[in-house]
Each structure stands twice: as structure tokens, then as C-alpha cells.
PDB file of N, CA and C in Angstrom:
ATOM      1  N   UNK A   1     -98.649 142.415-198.234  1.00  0.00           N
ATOM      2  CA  UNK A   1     -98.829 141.622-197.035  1.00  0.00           C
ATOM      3  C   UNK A   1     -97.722 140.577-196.966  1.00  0.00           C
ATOM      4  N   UNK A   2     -96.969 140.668-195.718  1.00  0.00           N
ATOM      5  CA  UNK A   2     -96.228 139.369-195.745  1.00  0.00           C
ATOM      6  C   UNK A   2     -96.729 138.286-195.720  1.00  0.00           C
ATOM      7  N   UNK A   3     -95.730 136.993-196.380  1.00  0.00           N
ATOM      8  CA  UNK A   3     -96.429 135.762-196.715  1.00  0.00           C
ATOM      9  C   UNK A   3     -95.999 134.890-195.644  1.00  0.00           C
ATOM     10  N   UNK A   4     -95.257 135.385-194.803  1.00  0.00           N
ATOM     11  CA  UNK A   4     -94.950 134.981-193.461  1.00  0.00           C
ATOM     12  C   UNK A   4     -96.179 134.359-192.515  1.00  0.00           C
ATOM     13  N   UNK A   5     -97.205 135.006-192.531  1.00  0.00           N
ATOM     14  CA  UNK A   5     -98.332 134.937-191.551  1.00  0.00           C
ATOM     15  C   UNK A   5     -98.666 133.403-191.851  1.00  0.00           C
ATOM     16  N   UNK A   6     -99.057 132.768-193.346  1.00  0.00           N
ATOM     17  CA  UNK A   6     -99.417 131.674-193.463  1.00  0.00           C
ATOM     18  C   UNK A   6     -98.232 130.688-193.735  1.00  0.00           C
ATOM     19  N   UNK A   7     -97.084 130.549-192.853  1.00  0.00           N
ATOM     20  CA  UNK A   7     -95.976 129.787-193.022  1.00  0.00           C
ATOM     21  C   UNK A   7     -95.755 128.787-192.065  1.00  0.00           C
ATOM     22  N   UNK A   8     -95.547 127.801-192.194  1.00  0.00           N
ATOM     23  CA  UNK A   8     -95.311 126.721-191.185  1.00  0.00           C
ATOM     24  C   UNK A   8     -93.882 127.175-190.178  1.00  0.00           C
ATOM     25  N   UNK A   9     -93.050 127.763-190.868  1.00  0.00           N
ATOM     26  CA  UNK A   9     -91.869 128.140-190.212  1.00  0.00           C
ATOM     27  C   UNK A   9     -92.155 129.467-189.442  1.00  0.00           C
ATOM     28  N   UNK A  10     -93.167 129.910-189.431  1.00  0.00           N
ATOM     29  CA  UNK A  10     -93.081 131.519-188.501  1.00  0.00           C
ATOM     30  C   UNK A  10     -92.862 131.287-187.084  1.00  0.00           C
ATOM     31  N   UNK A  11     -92.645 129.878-186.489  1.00  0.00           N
ATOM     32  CA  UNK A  11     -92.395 130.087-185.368  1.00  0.00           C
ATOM     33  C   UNK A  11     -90.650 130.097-184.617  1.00  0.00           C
ATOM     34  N   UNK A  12     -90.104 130.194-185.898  1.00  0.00           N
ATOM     35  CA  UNK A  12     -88.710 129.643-185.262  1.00  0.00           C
ATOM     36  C   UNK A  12     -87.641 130.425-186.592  1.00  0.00           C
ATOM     37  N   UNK A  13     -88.609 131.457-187.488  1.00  0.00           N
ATOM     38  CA  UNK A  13     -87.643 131.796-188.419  1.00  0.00           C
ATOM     39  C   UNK A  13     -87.106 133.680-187.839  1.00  0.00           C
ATOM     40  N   UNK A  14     -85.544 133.277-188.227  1.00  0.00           N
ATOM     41  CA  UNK A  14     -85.280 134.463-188.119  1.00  0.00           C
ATOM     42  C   UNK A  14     -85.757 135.427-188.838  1.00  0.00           C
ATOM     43  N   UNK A  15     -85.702 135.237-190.555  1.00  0.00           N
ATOM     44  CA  UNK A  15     -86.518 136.239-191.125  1.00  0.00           C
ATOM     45  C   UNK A  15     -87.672 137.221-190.540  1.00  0.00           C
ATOM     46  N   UNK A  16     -88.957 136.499-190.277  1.00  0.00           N
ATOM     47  CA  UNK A  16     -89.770 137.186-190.140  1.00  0.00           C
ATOM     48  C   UNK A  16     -89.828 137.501-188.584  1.00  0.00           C
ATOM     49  N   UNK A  17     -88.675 137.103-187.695  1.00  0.00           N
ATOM     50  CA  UNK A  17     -87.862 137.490-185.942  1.00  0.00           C
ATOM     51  C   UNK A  17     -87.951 139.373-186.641  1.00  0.00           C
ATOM     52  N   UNK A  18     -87.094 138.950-187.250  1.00  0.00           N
ATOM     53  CA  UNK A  18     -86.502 140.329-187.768  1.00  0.00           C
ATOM     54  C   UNK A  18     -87.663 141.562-188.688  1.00  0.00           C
ATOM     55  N   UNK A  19     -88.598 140.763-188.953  1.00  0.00           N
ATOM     56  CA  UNK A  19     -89.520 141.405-190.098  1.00  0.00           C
ATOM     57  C   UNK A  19     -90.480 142.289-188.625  1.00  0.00           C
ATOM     58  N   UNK A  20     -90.621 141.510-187.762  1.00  0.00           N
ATOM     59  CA  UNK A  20     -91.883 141.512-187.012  1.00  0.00           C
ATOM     60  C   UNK A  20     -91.254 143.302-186.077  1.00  0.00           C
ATOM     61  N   UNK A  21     -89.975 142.793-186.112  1.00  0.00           N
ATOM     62  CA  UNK A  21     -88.715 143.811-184.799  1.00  0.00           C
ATOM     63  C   UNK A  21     -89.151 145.228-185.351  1.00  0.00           C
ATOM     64  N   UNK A  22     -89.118 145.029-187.103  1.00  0.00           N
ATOM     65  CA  UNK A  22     -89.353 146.520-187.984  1.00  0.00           C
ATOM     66  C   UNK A  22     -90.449 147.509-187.774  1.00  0.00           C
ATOM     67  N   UNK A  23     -91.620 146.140-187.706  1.00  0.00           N
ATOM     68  CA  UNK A  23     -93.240 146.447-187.831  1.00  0.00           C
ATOM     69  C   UNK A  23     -93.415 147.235-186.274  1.00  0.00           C
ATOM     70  N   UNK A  24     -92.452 146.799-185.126  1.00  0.00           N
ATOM     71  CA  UNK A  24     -93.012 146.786-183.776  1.00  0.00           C
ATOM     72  C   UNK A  24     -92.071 147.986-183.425  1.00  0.00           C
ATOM     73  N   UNK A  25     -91.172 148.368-184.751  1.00  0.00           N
ATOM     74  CA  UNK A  25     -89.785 149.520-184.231  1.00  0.00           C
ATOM     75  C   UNK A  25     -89.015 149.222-182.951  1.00  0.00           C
ATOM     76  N   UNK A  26     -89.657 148.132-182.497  1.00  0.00           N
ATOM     77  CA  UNK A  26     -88.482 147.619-181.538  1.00  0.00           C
ATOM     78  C   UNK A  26     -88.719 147.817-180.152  1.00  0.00           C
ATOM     79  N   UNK A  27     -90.533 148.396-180.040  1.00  0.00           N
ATOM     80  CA  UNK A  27     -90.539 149.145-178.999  1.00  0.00           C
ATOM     81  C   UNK A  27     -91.087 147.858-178.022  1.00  0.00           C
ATOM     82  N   UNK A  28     -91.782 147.232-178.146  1.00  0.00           N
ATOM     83  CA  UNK A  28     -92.395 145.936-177.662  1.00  0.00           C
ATOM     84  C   UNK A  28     -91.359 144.964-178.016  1.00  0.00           C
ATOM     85  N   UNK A  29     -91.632 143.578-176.426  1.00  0.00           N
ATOM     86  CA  UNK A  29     -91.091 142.733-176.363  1.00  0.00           C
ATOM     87  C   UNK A  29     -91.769 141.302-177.272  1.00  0.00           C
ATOM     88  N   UNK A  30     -90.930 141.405-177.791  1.00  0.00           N
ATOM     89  CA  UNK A  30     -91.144 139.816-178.637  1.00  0.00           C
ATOM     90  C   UNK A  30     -91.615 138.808-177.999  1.00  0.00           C
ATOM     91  N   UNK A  31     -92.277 137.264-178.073  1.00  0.00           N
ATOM     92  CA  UNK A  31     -91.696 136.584-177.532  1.00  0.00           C
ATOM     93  C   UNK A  31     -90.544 135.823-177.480  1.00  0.00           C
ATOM     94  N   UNK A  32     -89.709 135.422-176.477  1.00  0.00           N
ATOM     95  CA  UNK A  32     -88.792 134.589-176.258  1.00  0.00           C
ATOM     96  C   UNK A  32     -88.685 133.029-177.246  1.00  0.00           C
ATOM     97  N   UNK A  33     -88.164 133.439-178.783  1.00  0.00           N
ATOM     98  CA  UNK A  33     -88.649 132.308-179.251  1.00  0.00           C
ATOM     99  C   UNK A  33     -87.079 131.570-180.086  1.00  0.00           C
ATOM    100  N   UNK A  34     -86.607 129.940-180.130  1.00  0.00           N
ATOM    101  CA  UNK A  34     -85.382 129.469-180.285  1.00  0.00           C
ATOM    102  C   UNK A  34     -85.635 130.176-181.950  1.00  0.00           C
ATOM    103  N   UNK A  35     -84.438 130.942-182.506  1.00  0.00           N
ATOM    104  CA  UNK A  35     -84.976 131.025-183.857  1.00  0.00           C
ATOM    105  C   UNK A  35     -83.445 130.221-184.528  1.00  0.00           C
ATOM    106  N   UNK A  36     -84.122 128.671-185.252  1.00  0.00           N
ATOM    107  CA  UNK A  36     -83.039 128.083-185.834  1.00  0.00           C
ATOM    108  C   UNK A  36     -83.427 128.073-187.031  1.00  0.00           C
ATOM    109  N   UNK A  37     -84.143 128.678-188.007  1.00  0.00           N
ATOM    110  CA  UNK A  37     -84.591 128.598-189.316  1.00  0.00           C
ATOM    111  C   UNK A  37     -83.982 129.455-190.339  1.00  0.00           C
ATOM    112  N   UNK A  38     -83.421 129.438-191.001  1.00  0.00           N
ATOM    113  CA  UNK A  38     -82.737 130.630-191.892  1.00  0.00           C
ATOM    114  C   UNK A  38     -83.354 130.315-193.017  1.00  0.00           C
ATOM    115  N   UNK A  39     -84.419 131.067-193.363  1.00  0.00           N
ATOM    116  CA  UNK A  39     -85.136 130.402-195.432  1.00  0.00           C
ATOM    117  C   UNK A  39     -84.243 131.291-196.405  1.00  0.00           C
ATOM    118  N   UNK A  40     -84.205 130.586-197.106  1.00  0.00           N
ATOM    119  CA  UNK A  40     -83.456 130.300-198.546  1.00  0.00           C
ATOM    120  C   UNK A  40     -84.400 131.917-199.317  1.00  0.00           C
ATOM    121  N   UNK A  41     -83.237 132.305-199.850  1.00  0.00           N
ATOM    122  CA  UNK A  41     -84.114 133.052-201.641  1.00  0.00           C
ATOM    123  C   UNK A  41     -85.143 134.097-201.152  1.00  0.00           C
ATOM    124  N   UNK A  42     -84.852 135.354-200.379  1.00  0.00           N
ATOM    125  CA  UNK A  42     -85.743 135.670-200.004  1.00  0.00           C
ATOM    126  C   UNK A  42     -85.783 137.048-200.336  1.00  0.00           C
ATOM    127  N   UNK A  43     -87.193 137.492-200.610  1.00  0.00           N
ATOM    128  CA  UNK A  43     -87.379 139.020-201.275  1.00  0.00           C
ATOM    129  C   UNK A  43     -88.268 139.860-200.033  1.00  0.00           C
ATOM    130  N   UNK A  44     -88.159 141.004-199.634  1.00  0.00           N
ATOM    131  CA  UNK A  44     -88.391 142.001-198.881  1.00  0.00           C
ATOM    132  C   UNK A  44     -88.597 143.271-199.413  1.00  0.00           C
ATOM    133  N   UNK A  45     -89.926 143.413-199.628  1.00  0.00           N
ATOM    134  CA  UNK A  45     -90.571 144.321-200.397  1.00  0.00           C
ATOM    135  C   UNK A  45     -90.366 145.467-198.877  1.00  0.00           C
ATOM    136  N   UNK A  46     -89.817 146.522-199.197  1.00  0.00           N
ATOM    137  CA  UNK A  46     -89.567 148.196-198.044  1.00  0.00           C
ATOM    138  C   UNK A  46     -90.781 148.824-198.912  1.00  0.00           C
ATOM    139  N   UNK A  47     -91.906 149.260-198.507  1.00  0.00           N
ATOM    140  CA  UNK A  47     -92.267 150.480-198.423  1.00  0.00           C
ATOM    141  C   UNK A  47     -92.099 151.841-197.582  1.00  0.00           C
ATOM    142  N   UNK A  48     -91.734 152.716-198.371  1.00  0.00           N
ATOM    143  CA  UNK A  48     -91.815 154.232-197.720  1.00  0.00           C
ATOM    144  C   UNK A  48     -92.995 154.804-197.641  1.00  0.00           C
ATOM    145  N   UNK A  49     -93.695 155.478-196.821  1.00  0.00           N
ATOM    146  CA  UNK A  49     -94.474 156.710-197.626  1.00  0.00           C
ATOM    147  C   UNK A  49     -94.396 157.574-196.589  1.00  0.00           C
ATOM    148  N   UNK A  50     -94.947 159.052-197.023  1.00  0.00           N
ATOM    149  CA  UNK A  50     -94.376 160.150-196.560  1.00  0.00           C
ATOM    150  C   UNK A  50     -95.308 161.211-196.525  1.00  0.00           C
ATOM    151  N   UNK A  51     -96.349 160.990-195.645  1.00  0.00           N
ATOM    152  CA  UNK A  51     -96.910 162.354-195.314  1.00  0.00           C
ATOM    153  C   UNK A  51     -97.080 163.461-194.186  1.00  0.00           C
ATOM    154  N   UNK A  52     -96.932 164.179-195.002  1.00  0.00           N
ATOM    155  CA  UNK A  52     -96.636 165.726-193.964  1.00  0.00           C
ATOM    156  C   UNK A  52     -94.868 165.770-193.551  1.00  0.00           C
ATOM    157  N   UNK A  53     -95.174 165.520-192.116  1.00  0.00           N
ATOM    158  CA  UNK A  53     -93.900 165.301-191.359  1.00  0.00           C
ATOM    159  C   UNK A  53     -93.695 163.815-191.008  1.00  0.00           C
ATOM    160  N   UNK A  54     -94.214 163.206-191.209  1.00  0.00           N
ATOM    161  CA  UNK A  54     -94.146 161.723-191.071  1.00  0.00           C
ATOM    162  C   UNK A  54     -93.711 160.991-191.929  1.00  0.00           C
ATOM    163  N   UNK A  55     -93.227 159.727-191.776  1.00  0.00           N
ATOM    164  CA  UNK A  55     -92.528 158.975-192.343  1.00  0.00           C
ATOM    165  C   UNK A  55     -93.167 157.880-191.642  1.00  0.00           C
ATOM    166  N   UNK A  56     -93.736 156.770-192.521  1.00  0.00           N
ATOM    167  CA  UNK A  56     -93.683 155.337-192.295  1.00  0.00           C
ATOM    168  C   UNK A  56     -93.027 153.929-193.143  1.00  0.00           C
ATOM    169  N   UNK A  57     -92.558 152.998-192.457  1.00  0.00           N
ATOM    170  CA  UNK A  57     -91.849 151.647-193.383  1.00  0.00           C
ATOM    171  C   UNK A  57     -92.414 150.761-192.918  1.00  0.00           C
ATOM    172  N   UNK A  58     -92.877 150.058-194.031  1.00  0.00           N
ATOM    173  CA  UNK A  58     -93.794 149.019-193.988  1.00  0.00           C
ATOM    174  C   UNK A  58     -92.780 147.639-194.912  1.00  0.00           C
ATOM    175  N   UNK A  59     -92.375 146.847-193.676  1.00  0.00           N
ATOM    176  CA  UNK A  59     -91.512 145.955-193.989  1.00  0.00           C
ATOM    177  C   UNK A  59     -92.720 144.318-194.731  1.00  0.00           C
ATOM    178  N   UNK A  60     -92.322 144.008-196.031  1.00  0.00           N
ATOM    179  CA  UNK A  60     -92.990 142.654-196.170  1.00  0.00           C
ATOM    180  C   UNK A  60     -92.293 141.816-196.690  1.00  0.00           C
ATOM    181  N   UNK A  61     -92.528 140.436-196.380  1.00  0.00           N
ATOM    182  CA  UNK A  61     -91.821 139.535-197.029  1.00  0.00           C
ATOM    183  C   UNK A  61     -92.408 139.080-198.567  1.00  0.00           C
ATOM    184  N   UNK A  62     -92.304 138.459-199.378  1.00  0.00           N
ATOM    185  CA  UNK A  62     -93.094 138.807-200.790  1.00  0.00           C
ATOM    186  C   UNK A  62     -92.767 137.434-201.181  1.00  0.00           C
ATOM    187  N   UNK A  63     -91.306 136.804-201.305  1.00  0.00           N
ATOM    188  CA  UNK A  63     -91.154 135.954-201.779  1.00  0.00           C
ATOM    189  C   UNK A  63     -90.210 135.114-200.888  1.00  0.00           C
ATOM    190  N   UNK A  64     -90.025 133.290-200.661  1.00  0.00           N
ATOM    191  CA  UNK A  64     -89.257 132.921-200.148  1.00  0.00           C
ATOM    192  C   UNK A  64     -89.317 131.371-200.518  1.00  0.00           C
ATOM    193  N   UNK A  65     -88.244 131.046-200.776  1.00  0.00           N
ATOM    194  CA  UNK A  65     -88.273 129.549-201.521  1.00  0.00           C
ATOM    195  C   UNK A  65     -88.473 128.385-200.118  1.00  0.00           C
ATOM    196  N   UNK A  66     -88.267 128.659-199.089  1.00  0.00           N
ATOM    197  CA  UNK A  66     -88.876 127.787-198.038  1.00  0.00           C
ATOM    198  C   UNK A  66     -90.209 127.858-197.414  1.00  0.00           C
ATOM    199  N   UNK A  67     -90.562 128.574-198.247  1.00  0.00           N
ATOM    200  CA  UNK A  67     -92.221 128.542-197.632  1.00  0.00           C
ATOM    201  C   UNK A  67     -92.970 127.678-197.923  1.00  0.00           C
ATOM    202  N   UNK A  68     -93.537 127.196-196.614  1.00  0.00           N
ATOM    203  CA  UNK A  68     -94.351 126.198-196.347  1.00  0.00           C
ATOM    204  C   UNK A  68     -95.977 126.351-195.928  1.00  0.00           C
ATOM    205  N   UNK A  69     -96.790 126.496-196.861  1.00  0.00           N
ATOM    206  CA  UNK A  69     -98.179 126.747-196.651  1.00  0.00           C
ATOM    207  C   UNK A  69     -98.736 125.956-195.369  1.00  0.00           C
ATOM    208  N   UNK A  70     -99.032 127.056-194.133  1.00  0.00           N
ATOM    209  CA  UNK A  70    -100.159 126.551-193.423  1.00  0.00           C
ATOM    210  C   UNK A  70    -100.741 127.015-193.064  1.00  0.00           C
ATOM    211  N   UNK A  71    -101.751 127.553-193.652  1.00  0.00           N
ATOM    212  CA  UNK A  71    -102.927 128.509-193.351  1.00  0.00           C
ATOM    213  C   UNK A  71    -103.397 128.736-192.305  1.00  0.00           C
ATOM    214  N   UNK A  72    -103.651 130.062-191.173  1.00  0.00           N
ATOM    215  CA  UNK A  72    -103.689 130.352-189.892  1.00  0.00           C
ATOM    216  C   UNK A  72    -102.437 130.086-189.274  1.00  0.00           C
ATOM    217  N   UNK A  73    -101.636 129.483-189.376  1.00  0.00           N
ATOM    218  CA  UNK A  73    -100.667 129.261-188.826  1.00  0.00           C
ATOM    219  C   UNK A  73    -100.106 130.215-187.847  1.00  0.00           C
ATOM    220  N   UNK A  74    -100.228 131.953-187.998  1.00  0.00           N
ATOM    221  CA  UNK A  74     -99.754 132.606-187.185  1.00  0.00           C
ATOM    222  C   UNK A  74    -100.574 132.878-185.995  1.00  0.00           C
ATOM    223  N   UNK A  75    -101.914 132.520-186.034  1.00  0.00           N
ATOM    224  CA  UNK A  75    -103.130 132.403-185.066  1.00  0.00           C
ATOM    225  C   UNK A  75    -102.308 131.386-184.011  1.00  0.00           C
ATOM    226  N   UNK A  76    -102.157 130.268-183.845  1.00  0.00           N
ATOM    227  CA  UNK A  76    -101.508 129.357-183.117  1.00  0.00           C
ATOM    228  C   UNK A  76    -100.404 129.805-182.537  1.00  0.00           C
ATOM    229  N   UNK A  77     -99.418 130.863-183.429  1.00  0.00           N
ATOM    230  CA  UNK A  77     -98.475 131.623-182.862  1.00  0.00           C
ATOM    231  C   UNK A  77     -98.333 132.555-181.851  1.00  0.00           C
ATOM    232  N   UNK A  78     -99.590 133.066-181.989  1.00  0.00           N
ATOM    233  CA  UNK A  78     -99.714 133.944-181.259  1.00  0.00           C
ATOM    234  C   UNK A  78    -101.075 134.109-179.891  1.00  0.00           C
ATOM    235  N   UNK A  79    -101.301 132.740-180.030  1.00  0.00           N
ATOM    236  CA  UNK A  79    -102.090 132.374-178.667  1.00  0.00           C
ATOM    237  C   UNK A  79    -101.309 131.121-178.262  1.00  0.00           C
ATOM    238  N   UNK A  80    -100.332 130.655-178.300  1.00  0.00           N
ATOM    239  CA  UNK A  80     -99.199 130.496-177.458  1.00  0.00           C
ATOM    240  C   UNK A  80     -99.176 130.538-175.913  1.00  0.00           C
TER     241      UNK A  80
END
């Protein structure tokens, strides 16, 4: 699970701009959001898996030295 969801910065970080683009394949519009945050030290766990004829990637963030605990935080984000 990304640790993005409970971050004070999910509203303005590119990281998880970019994490969210993976999850959504790009097909849905984002919202329109200033992204001036670049966090420090950051690990991105890729899962593959592979059944049948299918292929799925499951992008997470795992580790990041600017993370800032705020629990629900992406709830507020996303009733906006």
C-alpha cells in the first residue's frame, strides 16, 4: 500500500502526481493540482503479476524521507 494516502504532502507532490497517473494508466483526468513538492529518498515498490493473458502493475510508494503523517489526509483530497 502506498504511504502516500496518509501524507500531509499528497496534495501538491509530484511523486505520488505521478504514482496516481500509473494506478489510473492515464486514462482519467486528474485533478488540476500546483505540484511544487519534490520528497527526498524515495523507494517505489513495481509489482508485476501475470495471469493468463494479462498483465497488471501495481505502482507503491514504500518509503520516503519527507513524509509527513496525517492520517485521512487523502479523504480531504479527494472531496475537494
Amino acid at each position: 500500500m502506498c504511504i502516500c494516502i496518509n501524507c500531509r504532502h499528497i496534495d501538491y507532490c509530484k511523486t505520488y502526481n505521478f504514482i496516481n497517473k500509473q494506478h489510473l494508466n492515464e486514462k482519467k483526468n486528474l485533478k488540476k493540482i500546483q505540484l511544487l513538492f519534490i520528497p527526498k529518498n524515495i523507494v517505489i515498490n513495481i509489482n508485476i503479476n501475470k495471469k493468463d493473458m494479462y498483465t497488471t502493475i501495481d505502482w507503491d510508494l514504500i518509503e520516503c524521507l519527507s513524509f509527513i503523517e496525517k492520517p485521512g489526509n487523502w479523504l480531504l483530497f479527494y472531496n475537494k
